[in-house]
C-alpha atoms as a PDB file:
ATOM      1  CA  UNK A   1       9.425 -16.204  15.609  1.00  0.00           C
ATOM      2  CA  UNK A   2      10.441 -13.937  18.545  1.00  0.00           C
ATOM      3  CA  UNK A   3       7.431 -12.694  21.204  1.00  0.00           C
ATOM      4  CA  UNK A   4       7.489  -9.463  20.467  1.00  0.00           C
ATOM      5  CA  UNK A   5       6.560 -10.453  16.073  1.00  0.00           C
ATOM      6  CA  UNK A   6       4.345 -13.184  17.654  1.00  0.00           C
ATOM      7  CA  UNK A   7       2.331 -10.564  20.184  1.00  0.00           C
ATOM      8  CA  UNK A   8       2.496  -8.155  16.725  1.00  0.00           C
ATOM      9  CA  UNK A   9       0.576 -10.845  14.517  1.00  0.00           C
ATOM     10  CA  UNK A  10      -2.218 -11.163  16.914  1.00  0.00           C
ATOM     11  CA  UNK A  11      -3.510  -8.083  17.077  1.00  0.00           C
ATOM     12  CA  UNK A  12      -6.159  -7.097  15.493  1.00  0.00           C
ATOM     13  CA  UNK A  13      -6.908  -3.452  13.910  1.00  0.00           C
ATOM     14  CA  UNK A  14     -10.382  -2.088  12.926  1.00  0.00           C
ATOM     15  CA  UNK A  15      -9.153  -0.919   8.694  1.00  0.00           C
ATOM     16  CA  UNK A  16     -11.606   0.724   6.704  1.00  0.00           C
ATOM     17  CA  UNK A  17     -11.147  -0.248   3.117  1.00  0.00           C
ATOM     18  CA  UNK A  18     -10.726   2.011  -0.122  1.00  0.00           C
ATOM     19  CA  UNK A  19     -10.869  -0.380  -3.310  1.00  0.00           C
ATOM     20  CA  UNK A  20      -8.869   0.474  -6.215  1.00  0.00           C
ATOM     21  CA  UNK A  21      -8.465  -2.190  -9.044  1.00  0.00           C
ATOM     22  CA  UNK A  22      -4.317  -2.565  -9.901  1.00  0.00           C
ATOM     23  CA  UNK A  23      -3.923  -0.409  -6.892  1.00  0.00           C
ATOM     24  CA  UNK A  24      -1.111  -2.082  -4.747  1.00  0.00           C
ATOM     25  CA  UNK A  25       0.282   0.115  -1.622  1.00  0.00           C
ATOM     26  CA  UNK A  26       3.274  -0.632   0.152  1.00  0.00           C
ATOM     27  CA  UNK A  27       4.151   0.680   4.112  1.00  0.00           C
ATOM     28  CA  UNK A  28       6.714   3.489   3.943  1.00  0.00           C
ATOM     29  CA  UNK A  29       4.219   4.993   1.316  1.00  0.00           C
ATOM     30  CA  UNK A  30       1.708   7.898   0.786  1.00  0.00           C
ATOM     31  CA  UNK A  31      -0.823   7.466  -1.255  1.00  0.00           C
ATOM     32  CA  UNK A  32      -2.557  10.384  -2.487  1.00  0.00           C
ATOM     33  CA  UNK A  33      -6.050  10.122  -3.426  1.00  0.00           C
ATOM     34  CA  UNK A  34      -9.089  11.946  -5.025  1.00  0.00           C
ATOM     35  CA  UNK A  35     -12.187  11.103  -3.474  1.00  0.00           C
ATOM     36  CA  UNK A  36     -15.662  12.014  -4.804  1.00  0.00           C
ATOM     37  CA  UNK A  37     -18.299   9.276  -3.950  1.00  0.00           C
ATOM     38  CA  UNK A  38     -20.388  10.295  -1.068  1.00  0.00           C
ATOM     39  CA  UNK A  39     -19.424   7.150   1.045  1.00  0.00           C
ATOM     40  CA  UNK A  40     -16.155   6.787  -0.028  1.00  0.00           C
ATOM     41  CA  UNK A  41     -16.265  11.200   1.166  1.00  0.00           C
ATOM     42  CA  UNK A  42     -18.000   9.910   4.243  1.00  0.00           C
ATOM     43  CA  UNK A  43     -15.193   7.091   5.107  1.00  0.00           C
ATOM     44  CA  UNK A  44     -12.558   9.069   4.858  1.00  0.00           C
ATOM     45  CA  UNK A  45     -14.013  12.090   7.446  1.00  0.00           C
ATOM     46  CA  UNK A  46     -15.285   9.335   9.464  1.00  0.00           C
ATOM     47  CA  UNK A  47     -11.690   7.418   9.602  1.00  0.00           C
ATOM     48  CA  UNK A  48     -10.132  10.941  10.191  1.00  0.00           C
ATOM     49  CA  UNK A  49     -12.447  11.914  13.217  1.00  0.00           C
ATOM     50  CA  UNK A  50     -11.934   8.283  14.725  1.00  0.00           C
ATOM     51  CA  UNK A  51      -8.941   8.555  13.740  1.00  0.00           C
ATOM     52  CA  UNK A  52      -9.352   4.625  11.955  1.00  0.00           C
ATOM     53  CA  UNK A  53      -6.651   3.140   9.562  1.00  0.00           C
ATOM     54  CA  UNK A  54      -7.623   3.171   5.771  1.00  0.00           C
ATOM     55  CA  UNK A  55      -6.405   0.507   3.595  1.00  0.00           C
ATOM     56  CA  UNK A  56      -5.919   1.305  -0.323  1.00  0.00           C
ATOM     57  CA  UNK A  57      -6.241  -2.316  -1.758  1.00  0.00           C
ATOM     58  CA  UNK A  58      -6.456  -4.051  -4.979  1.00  0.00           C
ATOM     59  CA  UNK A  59      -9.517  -6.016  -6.098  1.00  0.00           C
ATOM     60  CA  UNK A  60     -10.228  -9.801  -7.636  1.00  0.00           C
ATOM     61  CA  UNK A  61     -13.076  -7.817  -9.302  1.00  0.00           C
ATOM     62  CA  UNK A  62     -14.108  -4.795 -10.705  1.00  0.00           C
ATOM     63  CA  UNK A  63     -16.003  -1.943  -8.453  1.00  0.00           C
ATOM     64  CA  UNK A  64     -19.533  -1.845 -10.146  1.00  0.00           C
ATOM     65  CA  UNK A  65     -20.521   1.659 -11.360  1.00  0.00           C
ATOM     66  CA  UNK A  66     -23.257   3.067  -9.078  1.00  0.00           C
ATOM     67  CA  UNK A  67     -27.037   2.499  -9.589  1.00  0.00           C
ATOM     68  CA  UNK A  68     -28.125   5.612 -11.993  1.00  0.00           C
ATOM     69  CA  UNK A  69     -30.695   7.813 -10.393  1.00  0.00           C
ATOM     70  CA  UNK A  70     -29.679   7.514  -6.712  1.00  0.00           C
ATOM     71  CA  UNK A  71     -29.973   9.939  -4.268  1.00  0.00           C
ATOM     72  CA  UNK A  72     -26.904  10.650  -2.037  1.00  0.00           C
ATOM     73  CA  UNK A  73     -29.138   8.756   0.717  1.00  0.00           C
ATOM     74  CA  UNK A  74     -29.440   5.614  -0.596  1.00  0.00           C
ATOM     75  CA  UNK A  75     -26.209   5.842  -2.094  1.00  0.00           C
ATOM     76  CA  UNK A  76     -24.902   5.861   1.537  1.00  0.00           C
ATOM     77  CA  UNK A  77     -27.462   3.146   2.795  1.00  0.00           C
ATOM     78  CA  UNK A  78     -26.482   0.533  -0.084  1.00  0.00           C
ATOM     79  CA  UNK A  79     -23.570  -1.395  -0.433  1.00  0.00           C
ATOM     80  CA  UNK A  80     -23.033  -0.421  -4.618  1.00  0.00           C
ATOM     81  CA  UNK A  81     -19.975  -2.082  -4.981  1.00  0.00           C
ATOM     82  CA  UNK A  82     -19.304  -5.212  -6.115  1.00  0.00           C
ATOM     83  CA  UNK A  83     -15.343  -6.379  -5.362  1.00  0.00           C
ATOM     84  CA  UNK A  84     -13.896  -9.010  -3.904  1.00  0.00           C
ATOM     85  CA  UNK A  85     -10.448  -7.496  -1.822  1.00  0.00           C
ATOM     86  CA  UNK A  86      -7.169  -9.442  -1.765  1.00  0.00           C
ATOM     87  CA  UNK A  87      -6.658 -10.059   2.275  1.00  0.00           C
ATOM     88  CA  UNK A  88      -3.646  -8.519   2.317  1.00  0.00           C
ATOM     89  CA  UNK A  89      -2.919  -4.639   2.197  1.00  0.00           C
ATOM     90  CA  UNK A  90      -0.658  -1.599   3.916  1.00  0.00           C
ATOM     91  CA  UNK A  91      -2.884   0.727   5.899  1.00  0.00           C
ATOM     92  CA  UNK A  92      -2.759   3.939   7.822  1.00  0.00           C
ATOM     93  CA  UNK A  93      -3.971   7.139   8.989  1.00  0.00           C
ATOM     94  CA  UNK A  94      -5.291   9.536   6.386  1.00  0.00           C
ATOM     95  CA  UNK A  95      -4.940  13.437   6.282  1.00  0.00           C
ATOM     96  CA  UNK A  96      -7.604  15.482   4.307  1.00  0.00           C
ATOM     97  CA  UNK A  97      -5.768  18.209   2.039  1.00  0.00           C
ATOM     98  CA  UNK A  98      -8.097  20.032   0.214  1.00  0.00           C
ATOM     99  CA  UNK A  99     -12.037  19.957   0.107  1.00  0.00           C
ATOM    100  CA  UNK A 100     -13.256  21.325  -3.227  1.00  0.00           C
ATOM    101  CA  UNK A 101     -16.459  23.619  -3.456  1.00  0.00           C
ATOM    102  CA  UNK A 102     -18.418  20.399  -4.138  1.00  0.00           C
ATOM    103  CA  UNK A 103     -17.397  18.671  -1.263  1.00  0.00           C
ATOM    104  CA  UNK A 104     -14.747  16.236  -3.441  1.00  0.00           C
ATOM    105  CA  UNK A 105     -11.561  15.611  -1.151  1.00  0.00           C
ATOM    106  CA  UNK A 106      -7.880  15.618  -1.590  1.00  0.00           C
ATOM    107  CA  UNK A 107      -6.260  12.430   0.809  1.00  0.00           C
ATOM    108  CA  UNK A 108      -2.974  11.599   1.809  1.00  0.00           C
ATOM    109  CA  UNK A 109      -3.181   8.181   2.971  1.00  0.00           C
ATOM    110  CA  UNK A 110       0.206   7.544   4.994  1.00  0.00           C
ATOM    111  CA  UNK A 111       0.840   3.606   4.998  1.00  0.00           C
ATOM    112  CA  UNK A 112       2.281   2.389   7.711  1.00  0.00           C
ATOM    113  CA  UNK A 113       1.784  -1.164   8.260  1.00  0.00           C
ATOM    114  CA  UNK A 114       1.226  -4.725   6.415  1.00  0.00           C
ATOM    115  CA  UNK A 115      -2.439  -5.728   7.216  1.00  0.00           C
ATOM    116  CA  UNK A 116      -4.249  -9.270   6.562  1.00  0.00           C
ATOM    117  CA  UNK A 117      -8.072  -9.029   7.101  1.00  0.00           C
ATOM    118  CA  UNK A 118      -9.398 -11.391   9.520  1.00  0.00           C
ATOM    119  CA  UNK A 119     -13.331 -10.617   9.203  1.00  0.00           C
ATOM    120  CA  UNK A 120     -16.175  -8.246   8.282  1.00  0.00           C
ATOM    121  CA  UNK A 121     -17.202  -6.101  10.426  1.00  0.00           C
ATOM    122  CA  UNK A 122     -18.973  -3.598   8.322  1.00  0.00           C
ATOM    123  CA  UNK A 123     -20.104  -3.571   4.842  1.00  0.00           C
ATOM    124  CA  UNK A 124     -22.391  -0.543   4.274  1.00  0.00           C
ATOM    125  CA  UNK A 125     -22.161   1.959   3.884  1.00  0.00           C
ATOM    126  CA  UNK A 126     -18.390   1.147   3.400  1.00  0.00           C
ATOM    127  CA  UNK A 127     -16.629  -1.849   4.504  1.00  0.00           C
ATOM    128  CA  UNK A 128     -14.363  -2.078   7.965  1.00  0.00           C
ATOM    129  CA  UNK A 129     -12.639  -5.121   8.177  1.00  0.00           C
ATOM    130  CA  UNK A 130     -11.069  -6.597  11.210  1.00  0.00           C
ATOM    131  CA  UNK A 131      -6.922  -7.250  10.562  1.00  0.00           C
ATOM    132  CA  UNK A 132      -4.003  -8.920  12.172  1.00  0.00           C
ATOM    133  CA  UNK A 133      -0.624  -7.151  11.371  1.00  0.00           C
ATOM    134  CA  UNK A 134       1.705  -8.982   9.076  1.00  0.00           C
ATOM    135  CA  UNK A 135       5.364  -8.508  10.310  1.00  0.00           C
ATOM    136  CA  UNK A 136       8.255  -9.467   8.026  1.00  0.00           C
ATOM    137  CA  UNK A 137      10.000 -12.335   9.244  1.00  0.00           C
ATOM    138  CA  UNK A 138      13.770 -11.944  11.030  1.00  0.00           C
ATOM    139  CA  UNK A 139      16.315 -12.742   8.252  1.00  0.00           C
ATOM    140  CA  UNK A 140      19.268 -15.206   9.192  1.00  0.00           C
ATOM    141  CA  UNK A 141      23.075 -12.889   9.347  1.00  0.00           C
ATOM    142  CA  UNK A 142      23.777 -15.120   5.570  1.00  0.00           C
ATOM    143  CA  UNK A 143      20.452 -13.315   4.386  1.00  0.00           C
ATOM    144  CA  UNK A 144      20.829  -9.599   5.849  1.00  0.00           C
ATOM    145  CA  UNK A 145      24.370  -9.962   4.131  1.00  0.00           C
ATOM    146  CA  UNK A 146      23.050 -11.224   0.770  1.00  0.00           C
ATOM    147  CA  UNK A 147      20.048  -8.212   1.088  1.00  0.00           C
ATOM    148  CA  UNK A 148      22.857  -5.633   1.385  1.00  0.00           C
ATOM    149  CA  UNK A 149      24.334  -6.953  -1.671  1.00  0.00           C
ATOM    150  CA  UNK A 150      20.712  -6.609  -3.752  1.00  0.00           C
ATOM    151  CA  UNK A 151      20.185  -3.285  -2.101  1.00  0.00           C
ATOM    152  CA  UNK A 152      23.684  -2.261  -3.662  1.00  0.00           C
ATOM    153  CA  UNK A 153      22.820  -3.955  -6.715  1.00  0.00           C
ATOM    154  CA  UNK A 154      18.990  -2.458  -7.532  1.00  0.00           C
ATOM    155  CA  UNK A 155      20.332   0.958  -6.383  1.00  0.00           C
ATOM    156  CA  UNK A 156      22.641   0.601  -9.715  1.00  0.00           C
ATOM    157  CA  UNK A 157      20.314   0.094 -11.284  1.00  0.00           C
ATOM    158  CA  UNK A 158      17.640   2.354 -10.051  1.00  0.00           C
ATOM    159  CA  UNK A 159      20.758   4.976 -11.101  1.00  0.00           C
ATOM    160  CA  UNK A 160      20.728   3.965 -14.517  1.00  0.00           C
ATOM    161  CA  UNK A 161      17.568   4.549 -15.280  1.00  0.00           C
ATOM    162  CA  UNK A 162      17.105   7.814 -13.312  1.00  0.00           C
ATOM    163  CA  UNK A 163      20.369   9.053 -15.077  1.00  0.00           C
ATOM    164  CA  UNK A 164      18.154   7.956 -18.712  1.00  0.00           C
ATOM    165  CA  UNK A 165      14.763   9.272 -17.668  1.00  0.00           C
ATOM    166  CA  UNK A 166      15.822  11.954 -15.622  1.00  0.00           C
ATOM    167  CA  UNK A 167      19.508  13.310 -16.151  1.00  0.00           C
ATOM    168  CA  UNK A 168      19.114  16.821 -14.542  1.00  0.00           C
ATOM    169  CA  UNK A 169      18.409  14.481 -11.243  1.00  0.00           C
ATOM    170  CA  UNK A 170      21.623  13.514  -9.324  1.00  0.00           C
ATOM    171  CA  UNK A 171      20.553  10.210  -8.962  1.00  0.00           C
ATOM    172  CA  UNK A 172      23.183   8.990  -6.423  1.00  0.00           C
ATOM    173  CA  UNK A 173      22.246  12.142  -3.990  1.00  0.00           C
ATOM    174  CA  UNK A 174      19.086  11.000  -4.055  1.00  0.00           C
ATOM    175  CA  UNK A 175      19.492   7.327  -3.640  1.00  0.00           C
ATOM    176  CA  UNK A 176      22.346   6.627  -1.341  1.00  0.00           C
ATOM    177  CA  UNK A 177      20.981   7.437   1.460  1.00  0.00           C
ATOM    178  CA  UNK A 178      18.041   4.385   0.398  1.00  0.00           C
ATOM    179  CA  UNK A 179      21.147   2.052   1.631  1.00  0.00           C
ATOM    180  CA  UNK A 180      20.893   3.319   4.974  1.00  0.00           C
ATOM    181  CA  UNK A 181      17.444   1.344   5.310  1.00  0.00           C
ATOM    182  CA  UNK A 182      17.144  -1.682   6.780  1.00  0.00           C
ATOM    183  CA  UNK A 183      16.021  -4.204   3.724  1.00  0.00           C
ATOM    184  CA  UNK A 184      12.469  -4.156   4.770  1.00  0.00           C
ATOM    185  CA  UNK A 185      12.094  -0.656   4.556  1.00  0.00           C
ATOM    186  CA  UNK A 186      14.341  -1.026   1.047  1.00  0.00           C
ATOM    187  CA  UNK A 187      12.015  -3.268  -0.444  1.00  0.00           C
ATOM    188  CA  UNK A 188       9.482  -1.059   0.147  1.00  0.00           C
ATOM    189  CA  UNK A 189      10.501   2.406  -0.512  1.00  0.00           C
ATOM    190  CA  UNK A 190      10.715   1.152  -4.024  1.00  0.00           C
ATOM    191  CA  UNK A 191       7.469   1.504  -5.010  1.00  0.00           C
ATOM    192  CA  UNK A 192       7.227   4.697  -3.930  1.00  0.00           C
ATOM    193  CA  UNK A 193       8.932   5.718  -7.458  1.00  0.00           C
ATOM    194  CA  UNK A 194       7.956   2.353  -9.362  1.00  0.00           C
ATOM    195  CA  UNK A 195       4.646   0.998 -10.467  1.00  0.00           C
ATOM    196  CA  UNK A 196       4.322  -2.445 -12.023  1.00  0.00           C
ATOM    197  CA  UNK A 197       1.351  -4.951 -12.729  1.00  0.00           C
ATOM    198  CA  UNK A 198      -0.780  -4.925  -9.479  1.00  0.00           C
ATOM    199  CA  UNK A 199      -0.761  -8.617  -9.279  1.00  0.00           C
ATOM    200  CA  UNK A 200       3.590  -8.893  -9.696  1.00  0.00           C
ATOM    201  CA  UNK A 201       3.248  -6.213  -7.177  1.00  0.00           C
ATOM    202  CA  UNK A 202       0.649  -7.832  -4.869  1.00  0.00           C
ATOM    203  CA  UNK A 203       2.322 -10.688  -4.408  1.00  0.00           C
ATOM    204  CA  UNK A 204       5.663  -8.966  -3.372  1.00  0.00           C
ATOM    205  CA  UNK A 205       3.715  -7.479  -1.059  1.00  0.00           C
ATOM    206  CA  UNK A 206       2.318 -10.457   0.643  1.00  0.00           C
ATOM    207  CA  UNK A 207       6.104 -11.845   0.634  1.00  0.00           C
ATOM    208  CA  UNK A 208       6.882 -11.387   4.542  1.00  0.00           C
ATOM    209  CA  UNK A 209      11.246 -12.498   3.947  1.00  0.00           C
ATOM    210  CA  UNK A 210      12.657  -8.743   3.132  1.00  0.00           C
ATOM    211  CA  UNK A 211      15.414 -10.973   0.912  1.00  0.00           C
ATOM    212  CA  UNK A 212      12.801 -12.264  -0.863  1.00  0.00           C
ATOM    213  CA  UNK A 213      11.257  -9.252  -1.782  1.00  0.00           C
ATOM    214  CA  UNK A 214      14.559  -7.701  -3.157  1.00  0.00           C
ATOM    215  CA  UNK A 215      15.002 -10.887  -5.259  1.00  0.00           C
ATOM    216  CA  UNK A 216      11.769 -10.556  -6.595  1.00  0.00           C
ATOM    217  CA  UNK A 217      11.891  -6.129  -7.196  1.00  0.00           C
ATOM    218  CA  UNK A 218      15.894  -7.042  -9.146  1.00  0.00           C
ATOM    219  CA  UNK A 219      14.106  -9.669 -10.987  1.00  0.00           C
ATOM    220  CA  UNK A 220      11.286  -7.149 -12.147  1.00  0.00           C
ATOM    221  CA  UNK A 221      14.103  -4.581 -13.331  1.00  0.00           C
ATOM    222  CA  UNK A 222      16.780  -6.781 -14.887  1.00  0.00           C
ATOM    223  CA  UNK A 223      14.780  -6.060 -18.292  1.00  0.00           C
ATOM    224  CA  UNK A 224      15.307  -2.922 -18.229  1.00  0.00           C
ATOM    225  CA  UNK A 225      19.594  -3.403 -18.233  1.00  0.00           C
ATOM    226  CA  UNK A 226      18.653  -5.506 -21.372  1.00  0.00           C
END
């Protein structure tokens, strides 16, 4: 581990979190969401005035409905939900794109980093967590030369499946210029166009070797040359 990815894993982030079950985000990402519960309304102008990273993350459990009959009051002064987080997530700053007449919001959430929470520091009437960023790990030379080889490899086949779904796309114009990325970056940008199951997809994400990753994303698609 170099200094510079050692000084990078010990610091630690204030990340407010926005729970979505099967809702895996990757850095390199936007996320767009559509927010309507008053504290989940009230994180996200709080995180943009403080400017405070937001973390979309996946859940161990189910977000309980809210308690019928509440006023927007105690809705903000309880903690309603009932999830446990998985410690790992991408975060980043959010930008506000459209508030409705009834005060719902339109988000982009722009990830930009691996997170792993550390500890509570809030839970009502939304939850900040304390985080350590999760750098990938430096590859050896024999791994950045087998990545380039899977990068070349999942772009064919990325191709043949846009050139399937989507033949009025020229799928090459849009993905050449994906082998220009370093392979973390690769690995990532994927799901930017591809959704799997969240836990598949979870665990790639918590995979800090960028050769890994690609092993695991050309192992997810080889069914599809079947």
């Amino acid at each position: 581990m170099t200094a510079q990815s050692h000084s990078l894993e010990q610091e630690k982030v204030e990340i407010a979190l926005f729970p979505i079950p099967e809702m895996v985000s990757f850095p390199g990402t936007t996320v767009p969401l559509h927010v309507f519960e008053p504290r989940y309304r009230a994180l996200i102008r709080d995180c943009v005035r403080d400017e405070r990273l937001v973390a979309v993350c996946h859940t161990r459990k189910q977000i309980s409905d809210s308690k019928p009959n509440q006023s927007i009051e105690e809705m903000l002064k309880t903690n309603q939900a009932s999830f446990e987080p998985f410690p790992v997530f991408s975060a980043g700053l959010c930008e506000i794109m459209e508030t409705t007449e009834d005060g719902r919001l339109r988000v982009d959430v722009n990830m930009q980093a691996r997170y792993r929470q550390v500890e509570n520091q809030q839970m009502v009437p939304y939850r900040i967590v304390l985080c350590e960023t999760l750098p990938d790990h430096p590859l050896e030379q024999e791994e950045l030369g087998n990545s380039q080889t899977l990068m070349l490899s999942i772009n064919k086949i990325l191709g043949s499946i846009m050139d399937s779904q989507k033949p009025e796309l020229n799928s090459a114009d849009f993905l050449e210029p994906w082998l220009e990325l370093s392979p973390s970056e690769y690995s990532d940008r994927i799901f930017s166009i591809f959704r799997f199951e969240a836990e598949l997809m979870q665990d790639i994400l918590e995979t800090r070797n960028p050769y890994h990753r690609l092993q695991m994303i050309q192992a997810l698609f080889i069914p599809e040359q079947q």
